[in-house]
PDB file of N, CA and C in Angstrom:
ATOM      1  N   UNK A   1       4.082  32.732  11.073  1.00  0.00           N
ATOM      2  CA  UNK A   1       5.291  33.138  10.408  1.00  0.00           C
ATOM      3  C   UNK A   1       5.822  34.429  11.034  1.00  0.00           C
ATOM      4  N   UNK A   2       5.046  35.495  11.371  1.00  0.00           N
ATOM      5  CA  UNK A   2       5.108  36.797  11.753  1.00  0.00           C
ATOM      6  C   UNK A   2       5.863  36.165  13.066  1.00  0.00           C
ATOM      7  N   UNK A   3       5.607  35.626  14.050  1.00  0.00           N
ATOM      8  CA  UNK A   3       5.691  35.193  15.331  1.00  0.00           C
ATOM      9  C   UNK A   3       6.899  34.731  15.172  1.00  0.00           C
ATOM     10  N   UNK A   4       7.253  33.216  14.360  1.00  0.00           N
ATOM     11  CA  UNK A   4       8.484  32.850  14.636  1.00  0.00           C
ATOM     12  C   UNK A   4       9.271  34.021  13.837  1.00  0.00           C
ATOM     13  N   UNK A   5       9.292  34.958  12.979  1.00  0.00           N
ATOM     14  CA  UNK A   5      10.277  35.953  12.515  1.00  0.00           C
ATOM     15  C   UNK A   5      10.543  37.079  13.659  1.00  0.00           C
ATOM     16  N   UNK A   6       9.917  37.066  14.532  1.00  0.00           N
ATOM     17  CA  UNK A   6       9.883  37.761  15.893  1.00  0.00           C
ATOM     18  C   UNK A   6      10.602  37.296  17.086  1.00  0.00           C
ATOM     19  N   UNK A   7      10.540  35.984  17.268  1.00  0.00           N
ATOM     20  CA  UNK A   7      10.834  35.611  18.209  1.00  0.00           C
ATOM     21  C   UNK A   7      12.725  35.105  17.535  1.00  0.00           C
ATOM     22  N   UNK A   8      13.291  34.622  16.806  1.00  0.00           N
ATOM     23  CA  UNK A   8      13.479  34.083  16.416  1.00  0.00           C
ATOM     24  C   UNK A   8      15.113  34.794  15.519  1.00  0.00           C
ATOM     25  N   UNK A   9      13.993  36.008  15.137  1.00  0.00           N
ATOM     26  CA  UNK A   9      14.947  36.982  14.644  1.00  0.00           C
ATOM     27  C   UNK A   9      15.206  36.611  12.882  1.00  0.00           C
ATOM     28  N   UNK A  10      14.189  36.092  12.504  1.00  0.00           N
ATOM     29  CA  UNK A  10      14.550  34.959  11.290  1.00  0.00           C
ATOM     30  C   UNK A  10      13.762  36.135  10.094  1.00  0.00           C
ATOM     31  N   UNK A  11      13.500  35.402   9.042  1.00  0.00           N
ATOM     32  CA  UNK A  11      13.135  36.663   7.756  1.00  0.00           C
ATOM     33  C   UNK A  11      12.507  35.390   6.987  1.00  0.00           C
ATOM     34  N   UNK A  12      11.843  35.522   6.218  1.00  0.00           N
ATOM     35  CA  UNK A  12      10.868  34.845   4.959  1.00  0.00           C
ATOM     36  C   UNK A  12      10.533  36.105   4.087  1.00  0.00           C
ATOM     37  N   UNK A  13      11.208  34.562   2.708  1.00  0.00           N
ATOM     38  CA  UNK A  13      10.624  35.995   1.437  1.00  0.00           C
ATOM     39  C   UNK A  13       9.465  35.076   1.107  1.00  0.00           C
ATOM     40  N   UNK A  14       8.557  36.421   0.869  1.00  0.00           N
ATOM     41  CA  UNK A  14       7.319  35.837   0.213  1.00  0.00           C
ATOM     42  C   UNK A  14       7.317  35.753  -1.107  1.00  0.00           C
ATOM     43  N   UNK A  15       7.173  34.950  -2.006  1.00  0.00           N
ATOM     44  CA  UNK A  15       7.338  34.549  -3.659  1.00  0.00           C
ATOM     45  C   UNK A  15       5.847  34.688  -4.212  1.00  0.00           C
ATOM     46  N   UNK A  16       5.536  35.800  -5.557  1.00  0.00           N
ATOM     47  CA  UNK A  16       4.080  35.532  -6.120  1.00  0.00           C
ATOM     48  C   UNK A  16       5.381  34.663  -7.579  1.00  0.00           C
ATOM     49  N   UNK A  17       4.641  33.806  -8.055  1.00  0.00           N
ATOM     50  CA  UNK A  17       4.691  33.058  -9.728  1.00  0.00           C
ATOM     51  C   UNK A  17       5.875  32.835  -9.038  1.00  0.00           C
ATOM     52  N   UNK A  18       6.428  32.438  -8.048  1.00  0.00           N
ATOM     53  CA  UNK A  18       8.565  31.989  -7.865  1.00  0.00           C
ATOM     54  C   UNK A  18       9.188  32.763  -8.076  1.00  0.00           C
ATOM     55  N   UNK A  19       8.871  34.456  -8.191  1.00  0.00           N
ATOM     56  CA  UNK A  19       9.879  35.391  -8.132  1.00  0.00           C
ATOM     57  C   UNK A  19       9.381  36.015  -6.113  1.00  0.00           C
ATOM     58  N   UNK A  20      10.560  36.460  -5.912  1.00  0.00           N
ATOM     59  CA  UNK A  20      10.576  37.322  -4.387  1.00  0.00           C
ATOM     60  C   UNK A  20       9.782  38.972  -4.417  1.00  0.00           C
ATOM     61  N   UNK A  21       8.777  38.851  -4.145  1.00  0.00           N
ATOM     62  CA  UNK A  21       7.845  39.617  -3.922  1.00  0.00           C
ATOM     63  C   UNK A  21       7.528  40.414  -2.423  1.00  0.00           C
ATOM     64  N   UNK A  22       8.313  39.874  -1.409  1.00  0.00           N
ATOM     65  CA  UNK A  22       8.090  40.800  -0.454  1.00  0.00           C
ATOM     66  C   UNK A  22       8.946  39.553   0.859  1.00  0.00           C
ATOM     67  N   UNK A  23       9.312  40.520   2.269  1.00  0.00           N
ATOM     68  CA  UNK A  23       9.871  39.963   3.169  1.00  0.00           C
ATOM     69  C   UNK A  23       9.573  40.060   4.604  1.00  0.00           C
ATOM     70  N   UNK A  24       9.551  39.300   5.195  1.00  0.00           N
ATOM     71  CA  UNK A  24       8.668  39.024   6.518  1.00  0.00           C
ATOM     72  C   UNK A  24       9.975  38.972   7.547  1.00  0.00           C
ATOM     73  N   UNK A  25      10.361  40.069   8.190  1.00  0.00           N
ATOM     74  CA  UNK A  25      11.639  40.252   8.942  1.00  0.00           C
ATOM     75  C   UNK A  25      10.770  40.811  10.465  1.00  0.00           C
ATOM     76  N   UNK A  26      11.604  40.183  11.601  1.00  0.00           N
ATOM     77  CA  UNK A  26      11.371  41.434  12.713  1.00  0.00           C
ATOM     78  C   UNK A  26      11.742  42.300  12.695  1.00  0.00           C
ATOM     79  N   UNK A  27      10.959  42.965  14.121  1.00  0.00           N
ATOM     80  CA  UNK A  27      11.351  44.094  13.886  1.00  0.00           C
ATOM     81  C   UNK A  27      12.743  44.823  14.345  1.00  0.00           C
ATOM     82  N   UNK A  28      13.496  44.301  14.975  1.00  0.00           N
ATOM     83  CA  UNK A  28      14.582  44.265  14.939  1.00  0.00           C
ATOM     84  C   UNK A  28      16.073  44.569  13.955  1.00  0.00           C
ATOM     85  N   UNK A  29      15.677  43.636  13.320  1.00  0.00           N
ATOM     86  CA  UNK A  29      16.020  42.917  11.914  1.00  0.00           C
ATOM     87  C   UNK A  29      16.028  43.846  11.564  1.00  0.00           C
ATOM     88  N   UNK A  30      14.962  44.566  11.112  1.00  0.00           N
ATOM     89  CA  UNK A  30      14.303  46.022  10.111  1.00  0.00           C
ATOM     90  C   UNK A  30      15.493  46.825  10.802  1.00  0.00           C
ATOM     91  N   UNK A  31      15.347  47.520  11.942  1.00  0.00           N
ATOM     92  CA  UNK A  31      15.644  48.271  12.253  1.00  0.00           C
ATOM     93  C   UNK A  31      17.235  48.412  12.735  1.00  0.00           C
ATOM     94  N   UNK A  32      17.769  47.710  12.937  1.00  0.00           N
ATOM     95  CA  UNK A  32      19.465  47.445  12.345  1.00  0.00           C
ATOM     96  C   UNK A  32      19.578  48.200  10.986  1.00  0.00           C
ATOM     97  N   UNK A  33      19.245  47.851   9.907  1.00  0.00           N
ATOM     98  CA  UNK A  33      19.615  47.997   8.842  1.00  0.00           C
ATOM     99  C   UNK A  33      19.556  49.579   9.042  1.00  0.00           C
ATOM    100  N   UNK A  34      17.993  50.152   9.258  1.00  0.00           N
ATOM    101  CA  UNK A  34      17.350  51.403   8.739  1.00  0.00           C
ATOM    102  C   UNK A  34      18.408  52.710   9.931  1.00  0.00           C
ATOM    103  N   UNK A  35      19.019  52.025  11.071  1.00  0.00           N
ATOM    104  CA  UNK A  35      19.862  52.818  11.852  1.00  0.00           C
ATOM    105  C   UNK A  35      20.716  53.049  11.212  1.00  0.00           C
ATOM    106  N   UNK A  36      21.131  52.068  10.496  1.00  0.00           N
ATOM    107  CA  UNK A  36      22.750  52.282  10.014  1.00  0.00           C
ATOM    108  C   UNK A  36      22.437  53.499   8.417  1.00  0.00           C
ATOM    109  N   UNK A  37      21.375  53.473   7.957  1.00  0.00           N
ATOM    110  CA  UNK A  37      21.217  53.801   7.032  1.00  0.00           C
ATOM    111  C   UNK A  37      21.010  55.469   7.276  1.00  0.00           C
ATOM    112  N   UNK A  38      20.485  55.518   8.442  1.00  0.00           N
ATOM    113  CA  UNK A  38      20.059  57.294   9.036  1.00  0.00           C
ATOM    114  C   UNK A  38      21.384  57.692   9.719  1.00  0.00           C
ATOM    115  N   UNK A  39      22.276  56.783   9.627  1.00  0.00           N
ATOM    116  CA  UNK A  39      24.074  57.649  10.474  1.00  0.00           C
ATOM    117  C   UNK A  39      24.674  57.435   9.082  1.00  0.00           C
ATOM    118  N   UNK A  40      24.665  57.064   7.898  1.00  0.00           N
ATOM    119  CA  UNK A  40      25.367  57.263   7.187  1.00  0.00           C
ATOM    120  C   UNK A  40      24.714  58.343   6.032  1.00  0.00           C
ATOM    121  N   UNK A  41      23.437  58.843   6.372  1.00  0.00           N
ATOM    122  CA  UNK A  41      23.146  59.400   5.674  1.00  0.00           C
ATOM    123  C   UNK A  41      22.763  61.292   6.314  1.00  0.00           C
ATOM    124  N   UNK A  42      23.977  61.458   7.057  1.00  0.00           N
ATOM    125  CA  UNK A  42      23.981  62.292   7.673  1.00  0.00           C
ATOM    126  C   UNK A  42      25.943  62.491   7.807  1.00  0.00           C
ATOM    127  N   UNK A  43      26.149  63.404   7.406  1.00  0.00           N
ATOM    128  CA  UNK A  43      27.351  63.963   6.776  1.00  0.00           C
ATOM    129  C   UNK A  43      28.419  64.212   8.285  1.00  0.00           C
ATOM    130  N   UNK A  44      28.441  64.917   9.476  1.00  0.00           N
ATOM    131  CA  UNK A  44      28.919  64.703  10.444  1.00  0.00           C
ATOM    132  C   UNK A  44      29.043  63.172  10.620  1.00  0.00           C
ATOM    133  N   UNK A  45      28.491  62.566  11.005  1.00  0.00           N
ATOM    134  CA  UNK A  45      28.249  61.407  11.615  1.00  0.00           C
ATOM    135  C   UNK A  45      29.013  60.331  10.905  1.00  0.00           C
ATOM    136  N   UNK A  46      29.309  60.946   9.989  1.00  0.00           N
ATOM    137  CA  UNK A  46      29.793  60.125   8.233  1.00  0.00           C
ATOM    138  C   UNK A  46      31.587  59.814   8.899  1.00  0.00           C
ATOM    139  N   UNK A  47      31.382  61.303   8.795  1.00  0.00           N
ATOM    140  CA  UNK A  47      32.914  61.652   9.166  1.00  0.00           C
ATOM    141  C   UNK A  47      33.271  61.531  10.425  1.00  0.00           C
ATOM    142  N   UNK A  48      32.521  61.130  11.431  1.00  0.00           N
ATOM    143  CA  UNK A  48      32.844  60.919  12.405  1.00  0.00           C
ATOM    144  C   UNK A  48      33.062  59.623  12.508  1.00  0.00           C
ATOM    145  N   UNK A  49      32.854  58.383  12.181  1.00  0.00           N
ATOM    146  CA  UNK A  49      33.455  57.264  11.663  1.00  0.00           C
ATOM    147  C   UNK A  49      34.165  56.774  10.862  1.00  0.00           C
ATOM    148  N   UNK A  50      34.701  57.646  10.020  1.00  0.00           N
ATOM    149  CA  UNK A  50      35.747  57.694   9.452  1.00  0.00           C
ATOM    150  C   UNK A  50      37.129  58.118  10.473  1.00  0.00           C
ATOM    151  N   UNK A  51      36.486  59.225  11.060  1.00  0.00           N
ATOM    152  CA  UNK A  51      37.927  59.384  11.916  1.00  0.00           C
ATOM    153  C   UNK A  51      37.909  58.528  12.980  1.00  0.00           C
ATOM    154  N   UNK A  52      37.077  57.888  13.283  1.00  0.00           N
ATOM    155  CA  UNK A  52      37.058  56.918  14.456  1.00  0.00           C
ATOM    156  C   UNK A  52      37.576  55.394  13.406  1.00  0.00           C
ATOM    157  N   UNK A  53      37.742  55.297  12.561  1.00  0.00           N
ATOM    158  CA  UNK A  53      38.278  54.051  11.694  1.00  0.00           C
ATOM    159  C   UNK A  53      39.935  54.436  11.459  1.00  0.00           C
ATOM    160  N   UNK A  54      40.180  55.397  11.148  1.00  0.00           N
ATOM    161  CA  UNK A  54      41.453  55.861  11.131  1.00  0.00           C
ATOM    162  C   UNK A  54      42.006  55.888  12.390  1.00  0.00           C
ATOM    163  N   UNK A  55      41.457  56.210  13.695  1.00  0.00           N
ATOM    164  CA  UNK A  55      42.001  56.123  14.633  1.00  0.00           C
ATOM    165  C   UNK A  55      42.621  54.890  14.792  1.00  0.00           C
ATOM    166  N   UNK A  56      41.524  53.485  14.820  1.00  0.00           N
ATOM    167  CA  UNK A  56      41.150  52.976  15.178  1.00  0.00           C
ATOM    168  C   UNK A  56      42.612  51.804  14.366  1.00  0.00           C
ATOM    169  N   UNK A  57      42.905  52.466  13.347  1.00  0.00           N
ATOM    170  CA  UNK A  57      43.854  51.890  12.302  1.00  0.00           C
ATOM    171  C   UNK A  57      45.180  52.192  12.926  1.00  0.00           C
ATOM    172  N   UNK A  58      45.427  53.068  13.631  1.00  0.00           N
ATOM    173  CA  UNK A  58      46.890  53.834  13.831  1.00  0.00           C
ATOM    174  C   UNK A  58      46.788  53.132  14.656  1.00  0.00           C
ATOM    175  N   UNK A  59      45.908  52.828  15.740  1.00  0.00           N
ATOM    176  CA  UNK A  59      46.451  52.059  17.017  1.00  0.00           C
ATOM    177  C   UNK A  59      46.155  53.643  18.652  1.00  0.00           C
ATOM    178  N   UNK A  60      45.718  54.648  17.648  1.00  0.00           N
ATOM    179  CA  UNK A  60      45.265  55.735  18.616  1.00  0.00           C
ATOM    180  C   UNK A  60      44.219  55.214  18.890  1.00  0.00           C
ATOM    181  N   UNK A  61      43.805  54.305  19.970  1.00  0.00           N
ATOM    182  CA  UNK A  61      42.474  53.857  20.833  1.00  0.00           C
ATOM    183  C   UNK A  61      43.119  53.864  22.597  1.00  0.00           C
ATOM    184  N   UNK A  62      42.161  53.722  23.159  1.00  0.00           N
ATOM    185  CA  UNK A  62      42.267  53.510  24.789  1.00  0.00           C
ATOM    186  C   UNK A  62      41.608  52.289  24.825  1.00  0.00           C
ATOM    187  N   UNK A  63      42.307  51.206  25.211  1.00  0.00           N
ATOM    188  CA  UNK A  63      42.022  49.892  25.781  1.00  0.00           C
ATOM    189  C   UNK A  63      40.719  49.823  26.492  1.00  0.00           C
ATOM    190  N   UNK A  64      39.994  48.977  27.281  1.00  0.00           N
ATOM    191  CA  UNK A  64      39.568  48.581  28.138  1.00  0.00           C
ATOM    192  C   UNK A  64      39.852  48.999  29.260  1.00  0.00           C
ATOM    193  N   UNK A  65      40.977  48.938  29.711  1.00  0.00           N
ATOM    194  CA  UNK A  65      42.016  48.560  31.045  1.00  0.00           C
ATOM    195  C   UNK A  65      41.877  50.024  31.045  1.00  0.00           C
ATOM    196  N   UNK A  66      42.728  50.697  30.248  1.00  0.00           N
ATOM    197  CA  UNK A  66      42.680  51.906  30.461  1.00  0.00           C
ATOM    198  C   UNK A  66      42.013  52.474  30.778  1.00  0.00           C
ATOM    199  N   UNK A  67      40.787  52.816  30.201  1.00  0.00           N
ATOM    200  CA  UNK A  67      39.050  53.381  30.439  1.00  0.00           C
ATOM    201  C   UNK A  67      38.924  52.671  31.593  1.00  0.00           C
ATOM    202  N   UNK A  68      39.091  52.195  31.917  1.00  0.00           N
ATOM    203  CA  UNK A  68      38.999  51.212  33.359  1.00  0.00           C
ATOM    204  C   UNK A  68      39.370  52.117  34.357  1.00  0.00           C
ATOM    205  N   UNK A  69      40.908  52.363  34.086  1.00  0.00           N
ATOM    206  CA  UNK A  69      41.840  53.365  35.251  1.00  0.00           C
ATOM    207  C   UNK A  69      41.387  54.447  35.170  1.00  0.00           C
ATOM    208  N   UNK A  70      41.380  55.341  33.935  1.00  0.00           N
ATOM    209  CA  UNK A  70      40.976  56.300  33.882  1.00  0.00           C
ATOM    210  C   UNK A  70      39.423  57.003  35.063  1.00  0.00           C
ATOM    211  N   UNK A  71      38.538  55.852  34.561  1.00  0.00           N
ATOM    212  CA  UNK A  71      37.366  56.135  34.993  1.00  0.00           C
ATOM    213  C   UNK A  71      37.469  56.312  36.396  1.00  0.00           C
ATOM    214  N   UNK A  72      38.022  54.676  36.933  1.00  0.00           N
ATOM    215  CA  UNK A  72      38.530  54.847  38.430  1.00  0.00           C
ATOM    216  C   UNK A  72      39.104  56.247  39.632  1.00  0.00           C
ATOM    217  N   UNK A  73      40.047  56.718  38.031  1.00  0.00           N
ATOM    218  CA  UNK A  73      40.738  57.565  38.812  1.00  0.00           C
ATOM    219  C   UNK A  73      39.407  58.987  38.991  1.00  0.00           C
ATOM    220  N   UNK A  74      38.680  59.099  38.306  1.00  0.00           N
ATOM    221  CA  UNK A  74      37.565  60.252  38.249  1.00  0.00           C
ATOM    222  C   UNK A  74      37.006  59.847  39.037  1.00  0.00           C
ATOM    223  N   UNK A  75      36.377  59.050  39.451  1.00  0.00           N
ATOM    224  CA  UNK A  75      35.322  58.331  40.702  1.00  0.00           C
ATOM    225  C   UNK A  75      36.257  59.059  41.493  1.00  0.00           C
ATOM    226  N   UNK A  76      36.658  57.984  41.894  1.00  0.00           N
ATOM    227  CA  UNK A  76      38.163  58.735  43.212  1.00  0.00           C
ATOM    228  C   UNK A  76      38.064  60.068  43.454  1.00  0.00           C
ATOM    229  N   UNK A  77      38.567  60.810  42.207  1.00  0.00           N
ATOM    230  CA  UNK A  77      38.057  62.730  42.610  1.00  0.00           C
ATOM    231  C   UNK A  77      36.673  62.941  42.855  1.00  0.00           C
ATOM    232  N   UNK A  78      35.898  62.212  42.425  1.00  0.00           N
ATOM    233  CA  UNK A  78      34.766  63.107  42.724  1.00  0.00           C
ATOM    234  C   UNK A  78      33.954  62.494  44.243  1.00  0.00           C
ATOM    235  N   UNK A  79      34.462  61.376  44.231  1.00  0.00           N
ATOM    236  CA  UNK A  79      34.351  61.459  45.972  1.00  0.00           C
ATOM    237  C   UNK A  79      35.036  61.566  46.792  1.00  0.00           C
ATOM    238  N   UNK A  80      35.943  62.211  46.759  1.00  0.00           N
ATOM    239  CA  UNK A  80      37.087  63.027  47.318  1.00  0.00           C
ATOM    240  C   UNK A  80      36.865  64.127  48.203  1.00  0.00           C
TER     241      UNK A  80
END
C-alpha cells in the first residue's frame, strides 16, 4: 500500500469500526499541502501573493514573450 501510494501519488484512508482513522499519502502528496501551509503562515509572504494576485488581476504581468526579450536583451549586454 505504502509503495503503490508512492509510486503512484495515490492516498488510502485507513478505517478502525468504519470510521477514518488515519491516511496513507506520499510523500509528496504530504508535502504540497504542508508548503503551502508554511507560506501562508508567514505574514510577508502572505502579502506578497496578494499583491502578486492583484497584479495578476489588473493585467500588470509580463508575458512569456516578453521575459523572453527582455532576458535576451541582458544576455546580449553581458556578452557584449
Amino acid at each position: 500500500m505504502a509503495d503503490r501510494a508512492a509510486r503512484e501519488h495515490d492516498h488510502f484512508t485507513l478505517t478502525r469500526n468504519g470510521r477514518p482513522h488515519a491516511v496513507i499519502v506520499s510523500v509528496a502528496e504530504w508535502e504540497s499541502p504542508q508548503e503551502t501551509l508554511e507560506l501562508l503562515a508567514d505574514p510577508e509572504m502572505r502579502a506578497d501573493l496578494v499583491e502578486a494576485a492583484a497584479a495578476e488581476a489588473s493585467g500588470d504581468v509580463t508575458t512569456e514573450e516578453e521575459m523572453a526579450a527582455i532576458m535576451a536583451a541582458r544576455l546580449g549586454k553581458a556578452s557584449a
